[in-house]
N, C-alpha and C. Protein backbone atom coordinates (compact mmCIF):
# COMPACT_ATOMS: atom_id res chain seq x y z
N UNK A 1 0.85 -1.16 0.00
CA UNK A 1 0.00 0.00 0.00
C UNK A 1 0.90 1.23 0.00
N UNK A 2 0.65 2.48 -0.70
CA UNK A 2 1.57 3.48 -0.79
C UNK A 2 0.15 4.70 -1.96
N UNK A 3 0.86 5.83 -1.42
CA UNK A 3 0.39 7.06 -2.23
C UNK A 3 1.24 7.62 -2.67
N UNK A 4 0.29 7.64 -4.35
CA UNK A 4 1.44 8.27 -5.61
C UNK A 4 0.15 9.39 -6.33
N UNK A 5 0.63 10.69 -6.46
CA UNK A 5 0.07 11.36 -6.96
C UNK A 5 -1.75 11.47 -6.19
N UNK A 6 -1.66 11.67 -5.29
CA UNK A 6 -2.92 11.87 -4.72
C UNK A 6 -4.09 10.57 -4.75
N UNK A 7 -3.32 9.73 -4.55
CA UNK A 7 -4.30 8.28 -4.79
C UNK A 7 -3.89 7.26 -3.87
N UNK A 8 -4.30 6.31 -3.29
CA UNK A 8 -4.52 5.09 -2.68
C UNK A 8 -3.60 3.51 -3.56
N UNK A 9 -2.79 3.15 -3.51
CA UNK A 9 -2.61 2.38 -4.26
C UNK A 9 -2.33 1.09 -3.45
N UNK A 10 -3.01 -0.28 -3.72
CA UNK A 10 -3.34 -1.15 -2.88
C UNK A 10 -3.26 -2.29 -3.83
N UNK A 11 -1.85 -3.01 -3.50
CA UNK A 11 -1.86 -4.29 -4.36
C UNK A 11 -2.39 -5.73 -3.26
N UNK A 12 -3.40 -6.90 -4.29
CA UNK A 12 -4.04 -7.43 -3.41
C UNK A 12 -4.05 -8.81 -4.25
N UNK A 13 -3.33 -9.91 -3.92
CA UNK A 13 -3.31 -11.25 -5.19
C UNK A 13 -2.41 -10.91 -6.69
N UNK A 14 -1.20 -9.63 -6.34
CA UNK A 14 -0.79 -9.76 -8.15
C UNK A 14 -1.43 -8.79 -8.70
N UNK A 15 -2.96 -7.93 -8.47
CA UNK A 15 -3.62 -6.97 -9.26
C UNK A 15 -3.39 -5.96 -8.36
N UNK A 16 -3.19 -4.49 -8.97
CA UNK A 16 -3.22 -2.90 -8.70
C UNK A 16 -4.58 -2.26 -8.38
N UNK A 17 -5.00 -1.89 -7.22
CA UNK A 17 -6.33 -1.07 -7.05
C UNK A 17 -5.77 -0.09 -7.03
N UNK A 18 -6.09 1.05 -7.63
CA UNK A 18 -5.66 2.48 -7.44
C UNK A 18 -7.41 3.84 -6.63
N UNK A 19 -7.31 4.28 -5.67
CA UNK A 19 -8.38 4.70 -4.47
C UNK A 19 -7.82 6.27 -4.83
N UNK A 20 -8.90 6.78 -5.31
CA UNK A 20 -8.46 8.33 -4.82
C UNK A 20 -8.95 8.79 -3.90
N UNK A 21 -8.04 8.83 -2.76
CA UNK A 21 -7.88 10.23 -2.13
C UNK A 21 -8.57 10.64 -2.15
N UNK A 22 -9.51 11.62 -1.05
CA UNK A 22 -10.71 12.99 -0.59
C UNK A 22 -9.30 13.87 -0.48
N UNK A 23 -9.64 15.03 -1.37
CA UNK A 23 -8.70 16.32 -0.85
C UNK A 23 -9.16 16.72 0.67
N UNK A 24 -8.08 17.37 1.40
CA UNK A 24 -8.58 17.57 2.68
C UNK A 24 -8.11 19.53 2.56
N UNK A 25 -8.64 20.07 3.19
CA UNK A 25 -8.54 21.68 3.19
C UNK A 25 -7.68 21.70 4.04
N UNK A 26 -6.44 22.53 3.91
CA UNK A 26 -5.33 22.70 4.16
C UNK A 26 -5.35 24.83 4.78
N UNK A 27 -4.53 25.32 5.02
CA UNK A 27 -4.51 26.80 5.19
C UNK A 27 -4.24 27.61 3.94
N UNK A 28 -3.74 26.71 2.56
CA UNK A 28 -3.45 27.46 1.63
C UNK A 28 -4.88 26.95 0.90
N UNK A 29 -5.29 25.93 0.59
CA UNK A 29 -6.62 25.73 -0.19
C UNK A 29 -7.91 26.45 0.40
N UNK A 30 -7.61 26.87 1.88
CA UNK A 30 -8.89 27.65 2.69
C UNK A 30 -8.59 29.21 2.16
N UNK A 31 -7.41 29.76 2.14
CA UNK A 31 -6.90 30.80 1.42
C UNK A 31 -7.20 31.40 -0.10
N UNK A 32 -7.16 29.80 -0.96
CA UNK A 32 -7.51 30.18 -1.93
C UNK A 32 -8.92 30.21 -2.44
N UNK A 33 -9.68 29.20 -1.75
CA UNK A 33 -10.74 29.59 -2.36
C UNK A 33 -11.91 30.51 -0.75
N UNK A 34 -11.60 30.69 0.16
CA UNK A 34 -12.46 31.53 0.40
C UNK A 34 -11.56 32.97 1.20
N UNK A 35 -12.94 33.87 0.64
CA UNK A 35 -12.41 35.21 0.76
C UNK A 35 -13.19 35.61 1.76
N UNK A 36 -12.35 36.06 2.91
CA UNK A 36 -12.71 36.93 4.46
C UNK A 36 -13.91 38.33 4.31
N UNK A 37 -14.57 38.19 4.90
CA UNK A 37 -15.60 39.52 5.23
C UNK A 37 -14.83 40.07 6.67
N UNK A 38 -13.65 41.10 6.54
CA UNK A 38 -13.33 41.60 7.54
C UNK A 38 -14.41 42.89 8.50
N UNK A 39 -15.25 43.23 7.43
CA UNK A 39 -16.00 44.87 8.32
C UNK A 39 -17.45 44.23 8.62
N UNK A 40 -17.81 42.91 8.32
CA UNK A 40 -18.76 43.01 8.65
C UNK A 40 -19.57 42.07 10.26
N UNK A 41 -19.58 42.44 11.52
CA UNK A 41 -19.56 41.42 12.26
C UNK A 41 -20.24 40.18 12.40
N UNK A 42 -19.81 39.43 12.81
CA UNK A 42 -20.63 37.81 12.96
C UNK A 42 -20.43 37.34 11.24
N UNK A 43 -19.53 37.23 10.41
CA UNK A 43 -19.62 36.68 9.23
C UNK A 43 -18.41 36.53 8.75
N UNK A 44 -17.93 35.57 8.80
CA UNK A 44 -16.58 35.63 8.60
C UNK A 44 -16.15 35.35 6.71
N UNK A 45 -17.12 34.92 5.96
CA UNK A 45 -16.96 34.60 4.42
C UNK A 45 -17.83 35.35 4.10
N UNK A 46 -17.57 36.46 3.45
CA UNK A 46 -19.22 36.99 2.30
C UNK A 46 -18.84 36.04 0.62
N UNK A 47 -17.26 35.75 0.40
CA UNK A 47 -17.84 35.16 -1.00
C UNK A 47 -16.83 33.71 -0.91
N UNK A 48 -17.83 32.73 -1.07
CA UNK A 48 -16.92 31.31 -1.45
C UNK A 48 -16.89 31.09 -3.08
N UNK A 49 -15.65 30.75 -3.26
CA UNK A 49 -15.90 29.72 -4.67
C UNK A 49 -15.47 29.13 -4.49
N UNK A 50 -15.96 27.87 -5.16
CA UNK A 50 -15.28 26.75 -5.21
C UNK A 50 -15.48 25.94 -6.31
N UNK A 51 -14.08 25.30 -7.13
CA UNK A 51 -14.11 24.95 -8.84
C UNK A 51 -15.03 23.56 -8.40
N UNK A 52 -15.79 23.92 -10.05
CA UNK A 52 -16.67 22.91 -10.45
C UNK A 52 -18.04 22.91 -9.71
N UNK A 53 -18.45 24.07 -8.75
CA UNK A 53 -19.45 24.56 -8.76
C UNK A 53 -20.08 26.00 -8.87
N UNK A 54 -20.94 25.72 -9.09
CA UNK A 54 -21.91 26.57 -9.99
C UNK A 54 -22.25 27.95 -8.89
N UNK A 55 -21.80 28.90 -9.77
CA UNK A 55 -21.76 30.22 -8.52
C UNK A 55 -23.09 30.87 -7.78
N UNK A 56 -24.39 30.16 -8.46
CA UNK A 56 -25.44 30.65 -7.53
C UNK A 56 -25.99 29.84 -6.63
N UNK A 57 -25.26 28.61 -6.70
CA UNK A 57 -25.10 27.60 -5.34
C UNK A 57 -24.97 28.07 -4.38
N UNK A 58 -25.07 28.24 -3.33
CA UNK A 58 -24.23 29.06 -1.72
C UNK A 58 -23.50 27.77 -1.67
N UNK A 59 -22.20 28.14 -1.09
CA UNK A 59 -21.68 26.84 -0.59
C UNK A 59 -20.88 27.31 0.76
N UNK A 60 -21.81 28.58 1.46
CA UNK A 60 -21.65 29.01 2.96
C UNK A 60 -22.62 29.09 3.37
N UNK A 61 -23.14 28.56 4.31
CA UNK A 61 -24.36 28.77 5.64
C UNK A 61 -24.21 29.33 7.00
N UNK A 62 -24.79 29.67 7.68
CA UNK A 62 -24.61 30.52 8.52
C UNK A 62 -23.41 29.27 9.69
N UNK A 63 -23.35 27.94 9.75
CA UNK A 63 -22.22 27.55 10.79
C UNK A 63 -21.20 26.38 9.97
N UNK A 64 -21.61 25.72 8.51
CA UNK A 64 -21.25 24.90 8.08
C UNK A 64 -20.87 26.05 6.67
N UNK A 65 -19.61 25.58 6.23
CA UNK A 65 -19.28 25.79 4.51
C UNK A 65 -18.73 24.93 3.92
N UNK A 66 -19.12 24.69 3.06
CA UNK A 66 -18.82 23.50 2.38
C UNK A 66 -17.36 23.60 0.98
N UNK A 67 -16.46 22.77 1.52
CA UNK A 67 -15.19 23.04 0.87
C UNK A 67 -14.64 21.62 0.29
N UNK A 68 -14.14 21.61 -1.29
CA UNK A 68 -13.65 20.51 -1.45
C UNK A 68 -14.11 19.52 -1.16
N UNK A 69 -15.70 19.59 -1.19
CA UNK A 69 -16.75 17.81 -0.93
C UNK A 69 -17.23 17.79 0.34
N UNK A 70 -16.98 18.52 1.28
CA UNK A 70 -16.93 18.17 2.94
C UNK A 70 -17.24 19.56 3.50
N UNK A 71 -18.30 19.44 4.51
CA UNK A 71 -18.61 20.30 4.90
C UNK A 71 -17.72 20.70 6.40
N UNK A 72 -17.68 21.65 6.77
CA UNK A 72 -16.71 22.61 7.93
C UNK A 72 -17.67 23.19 8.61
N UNK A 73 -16.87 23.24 9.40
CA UNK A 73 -17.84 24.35 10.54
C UNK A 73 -17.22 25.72 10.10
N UNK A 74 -17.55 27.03 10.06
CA UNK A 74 -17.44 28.29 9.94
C UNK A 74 -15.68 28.21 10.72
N UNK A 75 -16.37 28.12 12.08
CA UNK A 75 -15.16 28.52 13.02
C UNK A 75 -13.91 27.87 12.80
N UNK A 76 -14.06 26.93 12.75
CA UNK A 76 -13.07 25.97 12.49
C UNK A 76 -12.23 26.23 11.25
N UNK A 77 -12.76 26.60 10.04
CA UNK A 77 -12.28 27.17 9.13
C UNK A 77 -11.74 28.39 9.45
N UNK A 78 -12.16 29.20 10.00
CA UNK A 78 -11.60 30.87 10.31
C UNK A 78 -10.44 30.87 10.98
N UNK A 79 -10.31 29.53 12.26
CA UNK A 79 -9.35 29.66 12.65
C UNK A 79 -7.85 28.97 11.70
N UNK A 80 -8.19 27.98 11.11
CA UNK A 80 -7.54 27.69 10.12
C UNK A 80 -6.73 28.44 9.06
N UNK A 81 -7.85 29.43 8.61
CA UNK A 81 -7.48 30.59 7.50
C UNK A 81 -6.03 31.92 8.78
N UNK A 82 -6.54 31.68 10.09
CA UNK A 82 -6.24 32.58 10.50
C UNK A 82 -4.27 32.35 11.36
N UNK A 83 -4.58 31.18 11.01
CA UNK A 83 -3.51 30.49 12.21
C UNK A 83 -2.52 29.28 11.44
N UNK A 84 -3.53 29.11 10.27
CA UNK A 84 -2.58 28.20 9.56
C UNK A 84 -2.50 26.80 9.48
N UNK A 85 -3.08 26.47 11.22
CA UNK A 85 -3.34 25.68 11.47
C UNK A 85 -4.63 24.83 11.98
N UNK A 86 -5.09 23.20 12.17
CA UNK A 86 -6.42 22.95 12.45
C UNK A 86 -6.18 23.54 14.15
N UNK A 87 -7.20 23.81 14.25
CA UNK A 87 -7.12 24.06 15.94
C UNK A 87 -7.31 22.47 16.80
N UNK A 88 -6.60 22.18 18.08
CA UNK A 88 -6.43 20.85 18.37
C UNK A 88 -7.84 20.71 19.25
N UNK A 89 -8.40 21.63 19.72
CA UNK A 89 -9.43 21.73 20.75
C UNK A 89 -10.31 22.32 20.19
N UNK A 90 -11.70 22.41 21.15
CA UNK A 90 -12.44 22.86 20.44
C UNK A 90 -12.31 24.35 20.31
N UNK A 91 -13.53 25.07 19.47
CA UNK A 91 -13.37 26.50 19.27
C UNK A 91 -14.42 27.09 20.01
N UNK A 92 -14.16 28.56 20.45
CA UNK A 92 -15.37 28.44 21.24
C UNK A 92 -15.35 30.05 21.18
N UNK A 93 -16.85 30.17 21.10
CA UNK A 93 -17.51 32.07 21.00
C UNK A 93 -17.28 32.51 21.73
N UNK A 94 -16.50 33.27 22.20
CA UNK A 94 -16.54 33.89 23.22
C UNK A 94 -17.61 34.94 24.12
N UNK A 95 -18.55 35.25 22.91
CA UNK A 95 -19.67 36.17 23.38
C UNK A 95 -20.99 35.02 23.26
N UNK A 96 -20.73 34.00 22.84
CA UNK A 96 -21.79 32.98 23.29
C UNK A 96 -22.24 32.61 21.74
N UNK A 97 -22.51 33.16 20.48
CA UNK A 97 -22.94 33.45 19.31
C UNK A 97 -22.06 32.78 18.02
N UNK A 98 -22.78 31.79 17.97
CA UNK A 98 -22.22 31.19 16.79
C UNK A 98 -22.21 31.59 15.80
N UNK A 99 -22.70 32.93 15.45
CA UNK A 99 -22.97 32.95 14.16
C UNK A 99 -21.70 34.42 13.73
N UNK A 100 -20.97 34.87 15.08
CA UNK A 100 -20.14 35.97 15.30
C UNK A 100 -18.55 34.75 15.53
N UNK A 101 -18.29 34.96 13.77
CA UNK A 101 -16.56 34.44 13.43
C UNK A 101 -15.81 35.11 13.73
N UNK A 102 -15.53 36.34 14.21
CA UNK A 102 -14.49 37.02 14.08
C UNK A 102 -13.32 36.12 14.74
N UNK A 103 -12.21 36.39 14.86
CA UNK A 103 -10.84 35.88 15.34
C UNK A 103 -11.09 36.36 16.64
N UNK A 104 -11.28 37.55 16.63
CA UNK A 104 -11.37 38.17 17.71
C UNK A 104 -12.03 37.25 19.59
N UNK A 105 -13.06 36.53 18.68
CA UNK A 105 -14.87 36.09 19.00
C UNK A 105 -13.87 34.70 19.17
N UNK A 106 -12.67 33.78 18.98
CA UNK A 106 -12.66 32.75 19.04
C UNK A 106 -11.70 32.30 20.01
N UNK A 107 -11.51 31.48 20.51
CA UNK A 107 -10.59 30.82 21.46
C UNK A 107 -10.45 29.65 21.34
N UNK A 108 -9.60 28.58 22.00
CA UNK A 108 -9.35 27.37 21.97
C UNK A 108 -9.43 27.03 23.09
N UNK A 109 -10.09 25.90 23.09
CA UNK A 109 -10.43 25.79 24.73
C UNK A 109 -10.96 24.13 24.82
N UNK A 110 -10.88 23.14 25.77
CA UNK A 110 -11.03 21.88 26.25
C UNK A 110 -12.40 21.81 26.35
N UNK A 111 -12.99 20.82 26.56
CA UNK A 111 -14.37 20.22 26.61
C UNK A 111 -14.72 21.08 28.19
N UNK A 112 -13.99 20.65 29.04
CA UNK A 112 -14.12 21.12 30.49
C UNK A 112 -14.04 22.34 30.61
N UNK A 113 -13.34 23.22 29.71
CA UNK A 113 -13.11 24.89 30.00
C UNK A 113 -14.32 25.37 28.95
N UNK A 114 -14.91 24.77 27.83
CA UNK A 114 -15.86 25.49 27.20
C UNK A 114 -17.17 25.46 27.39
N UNK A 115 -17.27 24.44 28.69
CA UNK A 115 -18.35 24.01 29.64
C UNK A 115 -18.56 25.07 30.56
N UNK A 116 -17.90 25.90 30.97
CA UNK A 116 -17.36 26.99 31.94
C UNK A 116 -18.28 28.01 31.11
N UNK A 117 -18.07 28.07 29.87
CA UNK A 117 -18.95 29.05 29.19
C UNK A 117 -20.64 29.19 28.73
N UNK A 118 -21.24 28.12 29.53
CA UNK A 118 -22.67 28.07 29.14
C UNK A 118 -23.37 29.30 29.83
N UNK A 119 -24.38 29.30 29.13
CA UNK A 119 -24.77 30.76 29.11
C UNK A 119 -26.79 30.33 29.90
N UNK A 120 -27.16 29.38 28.90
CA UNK A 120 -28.51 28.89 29.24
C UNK A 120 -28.68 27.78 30.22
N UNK A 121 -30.07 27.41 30.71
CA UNK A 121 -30.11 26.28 31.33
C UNK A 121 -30.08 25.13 30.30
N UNK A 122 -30.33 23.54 30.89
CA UNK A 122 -29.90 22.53 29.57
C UNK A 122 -31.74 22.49 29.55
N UNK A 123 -31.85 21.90 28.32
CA UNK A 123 -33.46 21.87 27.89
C UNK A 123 -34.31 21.29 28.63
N UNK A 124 -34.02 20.31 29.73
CA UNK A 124 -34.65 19.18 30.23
C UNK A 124 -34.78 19.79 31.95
N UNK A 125 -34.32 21.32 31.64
CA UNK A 125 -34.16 22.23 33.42
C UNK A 125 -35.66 22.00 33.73
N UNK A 126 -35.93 21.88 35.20
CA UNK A 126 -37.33 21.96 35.63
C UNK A 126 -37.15 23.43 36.16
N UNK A 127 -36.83 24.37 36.18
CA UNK A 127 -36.75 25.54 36.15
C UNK A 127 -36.37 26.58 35.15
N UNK A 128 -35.47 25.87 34.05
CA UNK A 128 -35.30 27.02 32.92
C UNK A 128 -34.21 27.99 33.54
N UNK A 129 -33.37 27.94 34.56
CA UNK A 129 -32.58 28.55 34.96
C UNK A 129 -31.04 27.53 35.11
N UNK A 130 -30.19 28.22 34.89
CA UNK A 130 -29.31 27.94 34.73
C UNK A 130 -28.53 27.78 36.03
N UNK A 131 -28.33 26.34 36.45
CA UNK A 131 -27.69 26.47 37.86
C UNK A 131 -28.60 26.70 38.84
N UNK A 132 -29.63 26.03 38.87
CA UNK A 132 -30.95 25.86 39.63
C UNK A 132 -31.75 24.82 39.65
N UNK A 133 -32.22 24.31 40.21
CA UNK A 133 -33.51 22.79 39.92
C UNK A 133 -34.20 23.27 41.55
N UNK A 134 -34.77 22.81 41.62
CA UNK A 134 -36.34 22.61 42.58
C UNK A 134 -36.22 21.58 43.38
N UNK A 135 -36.32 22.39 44.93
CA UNK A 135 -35.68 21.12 45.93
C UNK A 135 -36.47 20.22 46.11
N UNK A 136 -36.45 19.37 47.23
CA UNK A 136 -37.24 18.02 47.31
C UNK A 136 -38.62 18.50 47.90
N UNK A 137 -37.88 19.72 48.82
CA UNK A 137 -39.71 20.49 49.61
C UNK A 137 -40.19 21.62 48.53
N UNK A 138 -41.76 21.22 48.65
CA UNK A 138 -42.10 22.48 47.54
C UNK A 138 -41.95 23.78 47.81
N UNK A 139 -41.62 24.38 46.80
CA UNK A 139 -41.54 25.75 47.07
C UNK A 139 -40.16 26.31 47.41
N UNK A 140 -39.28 25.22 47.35
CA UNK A 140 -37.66 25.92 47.73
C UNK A 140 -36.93 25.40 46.12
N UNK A 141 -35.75 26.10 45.97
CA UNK A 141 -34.79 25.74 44.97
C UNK A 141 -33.36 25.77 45.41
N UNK A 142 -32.82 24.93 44.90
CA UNK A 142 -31.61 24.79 45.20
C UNK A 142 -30.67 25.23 43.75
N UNK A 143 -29.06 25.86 44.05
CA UNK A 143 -28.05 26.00 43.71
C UNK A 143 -27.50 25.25 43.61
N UNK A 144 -26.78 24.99 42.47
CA UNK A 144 -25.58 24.15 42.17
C UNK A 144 -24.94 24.69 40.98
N UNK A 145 -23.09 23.98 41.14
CA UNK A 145 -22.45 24.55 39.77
C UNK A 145 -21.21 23.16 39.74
N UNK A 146 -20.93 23.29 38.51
CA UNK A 146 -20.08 21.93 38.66
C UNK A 146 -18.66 22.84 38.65
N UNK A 147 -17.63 21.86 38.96
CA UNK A 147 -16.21 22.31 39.62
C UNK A 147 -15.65 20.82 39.30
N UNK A 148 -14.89 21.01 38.32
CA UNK A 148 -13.63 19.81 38.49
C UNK A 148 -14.24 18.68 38.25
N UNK A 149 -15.63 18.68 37.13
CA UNK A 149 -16.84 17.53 36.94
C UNK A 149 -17.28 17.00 37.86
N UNK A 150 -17.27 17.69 39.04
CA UNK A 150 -18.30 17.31 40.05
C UNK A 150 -19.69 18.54 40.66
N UNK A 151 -20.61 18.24 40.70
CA UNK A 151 -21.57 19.10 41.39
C UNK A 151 -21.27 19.51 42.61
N UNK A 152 -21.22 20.98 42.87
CA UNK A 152 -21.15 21.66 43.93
C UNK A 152 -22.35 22.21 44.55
N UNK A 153 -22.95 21.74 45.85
CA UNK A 153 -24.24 22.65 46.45
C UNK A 153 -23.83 23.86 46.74
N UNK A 154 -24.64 24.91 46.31
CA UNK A 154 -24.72 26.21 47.17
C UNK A 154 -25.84 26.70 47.94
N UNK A 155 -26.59 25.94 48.58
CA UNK A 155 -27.66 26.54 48.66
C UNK A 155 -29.22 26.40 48.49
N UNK A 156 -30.08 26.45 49.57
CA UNK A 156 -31.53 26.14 49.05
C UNK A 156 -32.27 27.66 49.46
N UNK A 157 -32.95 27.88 48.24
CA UNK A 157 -33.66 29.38 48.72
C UNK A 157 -34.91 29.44 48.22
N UNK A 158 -35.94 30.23 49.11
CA UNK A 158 -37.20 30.43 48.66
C UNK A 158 -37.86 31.13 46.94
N UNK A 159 -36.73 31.37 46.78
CA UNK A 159 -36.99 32.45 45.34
C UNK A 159 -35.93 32.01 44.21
N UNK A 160 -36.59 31.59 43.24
CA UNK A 160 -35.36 30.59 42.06
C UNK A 160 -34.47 32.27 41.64
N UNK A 161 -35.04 32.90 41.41
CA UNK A 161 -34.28 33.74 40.99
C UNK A 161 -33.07 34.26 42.36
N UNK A 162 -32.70 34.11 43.31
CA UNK A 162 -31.82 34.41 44.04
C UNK A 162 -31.12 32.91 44.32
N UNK A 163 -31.43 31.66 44.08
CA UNK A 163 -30.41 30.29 43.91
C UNK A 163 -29.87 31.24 42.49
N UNK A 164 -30.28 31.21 41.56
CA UNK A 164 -29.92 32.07 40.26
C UNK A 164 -28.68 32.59 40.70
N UNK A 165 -28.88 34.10 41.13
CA UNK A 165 -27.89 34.55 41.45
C UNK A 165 -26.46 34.04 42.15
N UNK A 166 -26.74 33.25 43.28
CA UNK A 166 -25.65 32.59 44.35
C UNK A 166 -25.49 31.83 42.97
N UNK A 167 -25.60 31.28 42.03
CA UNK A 167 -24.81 30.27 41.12
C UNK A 167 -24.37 31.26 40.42
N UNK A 168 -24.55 32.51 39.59
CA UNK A 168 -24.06 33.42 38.87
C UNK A 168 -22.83 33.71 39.35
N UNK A 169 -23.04 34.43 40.85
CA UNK A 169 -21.92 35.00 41.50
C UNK A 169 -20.31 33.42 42.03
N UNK A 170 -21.28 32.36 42.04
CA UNK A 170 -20.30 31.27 42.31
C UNK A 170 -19.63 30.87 40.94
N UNK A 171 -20.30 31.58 39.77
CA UNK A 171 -19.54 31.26 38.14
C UNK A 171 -18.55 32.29 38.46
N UNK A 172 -18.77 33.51 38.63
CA UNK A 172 -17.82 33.96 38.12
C UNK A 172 -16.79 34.55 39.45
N UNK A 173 -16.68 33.42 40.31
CA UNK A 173 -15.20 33.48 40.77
C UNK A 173 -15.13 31.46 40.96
N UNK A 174 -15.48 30.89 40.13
CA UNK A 174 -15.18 30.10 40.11
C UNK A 174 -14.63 28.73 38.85
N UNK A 175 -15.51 29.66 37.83
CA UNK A 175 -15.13 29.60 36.22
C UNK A 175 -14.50 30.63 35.54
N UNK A 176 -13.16 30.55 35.61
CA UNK A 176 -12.26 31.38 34.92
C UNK A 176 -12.77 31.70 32.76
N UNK A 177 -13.13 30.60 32.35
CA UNK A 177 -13.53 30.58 30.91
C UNK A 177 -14.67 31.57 30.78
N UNK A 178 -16.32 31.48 32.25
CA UNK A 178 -17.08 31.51 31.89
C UNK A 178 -17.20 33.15 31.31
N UNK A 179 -18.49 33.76 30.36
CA UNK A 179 -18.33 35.39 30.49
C UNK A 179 -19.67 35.76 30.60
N UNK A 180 -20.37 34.69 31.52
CA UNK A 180 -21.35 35.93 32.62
C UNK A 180 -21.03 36.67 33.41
């Protein structure tokens, strides 16, 4: 097995299979075919081309662009175009907004540190608050925030919106990533 000229070559019984290769997007092929929207915020491509398709195609959406057969995430590409390189971690908004590429707007950051950055409660909250659930007695709520992937109590209070707060104020001296 060996690659010659952008192909797969796989001898198997005496006969030659020859496999091409998926091009993969590199910092100079992200360079060449897409062009940066620097003035305008949250958009990091106003024009893609890309050979052998047809120019009233879009082949950018607001979080995926599609390059060389394979679709990308926006960010992931920007940081690419911007750095040269794939980013090893994930990428992460800094103002919460996926749809705002700037370089500026991006960071690199671990599963555990971009967890630090949630902004909403998760869908399945029996309160809709973030860092809150509903204690075992009716009518009270309890605080919590995770630390080091473990749940931390802060607290049971008569009013969800003040557990709210004691978890707000426990984010932000306790999640360095987060930017509530």
């Amino acid at each position: 097995m060996q690659i010659q000229n952008g192909n797969l070559v796989v001898e198997v019984e005496g006969s030659t299979m020859t496999v091409p290769l998926p091009e993969v997007a590199t910092a100079a092929k992200v360079k060449a075919y897409l062009v940066p929207e620097a003035y305008r915020p949250g958009r990091l491509f106003v024009s893609v081309t890309v050979p052998g398709q047809p120019e009233d195609v879009p082949a950018c959406s607001q979080d995926l662009v599609e390059l060389l057969g394979k679709d990308y995430n926006a960010h992931r590409l920007a940081w690419l175009y911007m750095y040269g390189v794939w980013p090893e971690k994930l990428v992460d908004h800094i103002n919460g907004r996926r749809d705002d590429n700037r370089i500026g707007n991006l960071r690199e950051l671990s599963n555990t540190e971009n967890q630090q950055n949630r902004r909403r409660a998760a869908r399945h909250s029996s309160t809709g608050l973030i860092g809150v659930s509903q204690g075992r007695r009716e009518g009270t709520f309890r605080a919590h925030i995770t630390l080091n992937r473990e749940r931390q109590f802060l607290g049971h209070f008569s009013d969800p919106l003040q557990a709210q707060q004691a978890y707000i104020n426990a984010k932000r001296c306790l999640h360095p990533f987060g930017t509530i």
